[in-house]
Protein backbone atom coordinates (compact mmCIF):
# COMPACT_ATOMS: atom_id res chain seq x y z
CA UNK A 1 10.81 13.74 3.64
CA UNK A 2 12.40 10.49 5.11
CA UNK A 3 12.42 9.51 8.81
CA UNK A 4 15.52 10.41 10.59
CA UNK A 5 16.47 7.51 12.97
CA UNK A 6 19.42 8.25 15.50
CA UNK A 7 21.06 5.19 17.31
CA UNK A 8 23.02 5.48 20.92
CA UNK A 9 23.66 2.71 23.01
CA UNK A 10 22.81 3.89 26.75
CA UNK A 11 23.06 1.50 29.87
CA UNK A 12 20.36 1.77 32.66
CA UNK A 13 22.90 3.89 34.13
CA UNK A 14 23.24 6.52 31.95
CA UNK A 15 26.54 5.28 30.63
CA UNK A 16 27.09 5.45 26.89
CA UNK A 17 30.67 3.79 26.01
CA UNK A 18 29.66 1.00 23.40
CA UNK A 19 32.44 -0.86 25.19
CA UNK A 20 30.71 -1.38 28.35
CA UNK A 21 27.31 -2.38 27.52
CA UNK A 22 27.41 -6.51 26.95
CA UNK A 23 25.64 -7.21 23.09
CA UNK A 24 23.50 -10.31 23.15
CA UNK A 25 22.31 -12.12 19.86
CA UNK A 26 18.80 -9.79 19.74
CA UNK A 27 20.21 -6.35 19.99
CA UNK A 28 22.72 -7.40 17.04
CA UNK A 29 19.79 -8.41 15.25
CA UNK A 30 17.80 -5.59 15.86
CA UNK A 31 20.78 -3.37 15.13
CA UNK A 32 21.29 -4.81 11.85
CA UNK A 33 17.86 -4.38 10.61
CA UNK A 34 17.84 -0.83 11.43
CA UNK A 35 21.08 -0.55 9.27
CA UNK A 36 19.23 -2.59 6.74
CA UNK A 37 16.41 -0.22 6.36
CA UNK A 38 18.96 2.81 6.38
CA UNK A 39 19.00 4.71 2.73
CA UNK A 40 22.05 6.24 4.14
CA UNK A 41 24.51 6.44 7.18
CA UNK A 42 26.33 9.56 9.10
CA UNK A 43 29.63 8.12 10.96
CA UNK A 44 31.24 10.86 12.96
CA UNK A 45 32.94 11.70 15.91
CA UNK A 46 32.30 13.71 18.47
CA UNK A 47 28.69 15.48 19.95
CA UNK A 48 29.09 18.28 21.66
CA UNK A 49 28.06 21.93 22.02
C-alpha cells in the first residue's frame, strides 16, 4: 500500500484560509516537492461531517 500524505496550511493560530498565511520561497519549495513525489492528487471542496 502507498503512503497517504494530506496537506493543510494552518497558521499558529489555528486559522486555515490559504489566503491569510504569507508563502515564502521555502514552503513553495517544499510544497512542490511533495506534489512531485505525489502518484496522484484528490482536489475537492469541502470537509465536513
Amino acid at each position: 500500500m502507498r503512503p497517504l500524505r494530506y496537506s493543510i496550511n494552518v497558521a499558529l493560530d489555528g486559522c486555515c484560509d490559504h489566503r491569510a498565511i504569507p508563502a515564502d520561497e521555502g514552503l513553495h519549495r517544499h510544497a512542490g516537492e511533495n506534489l512531485d513525489q505525489a502518484d496522484a492528487l484528490l482536489i475537492g471542496g469541502r470537509l465536513t461531517k
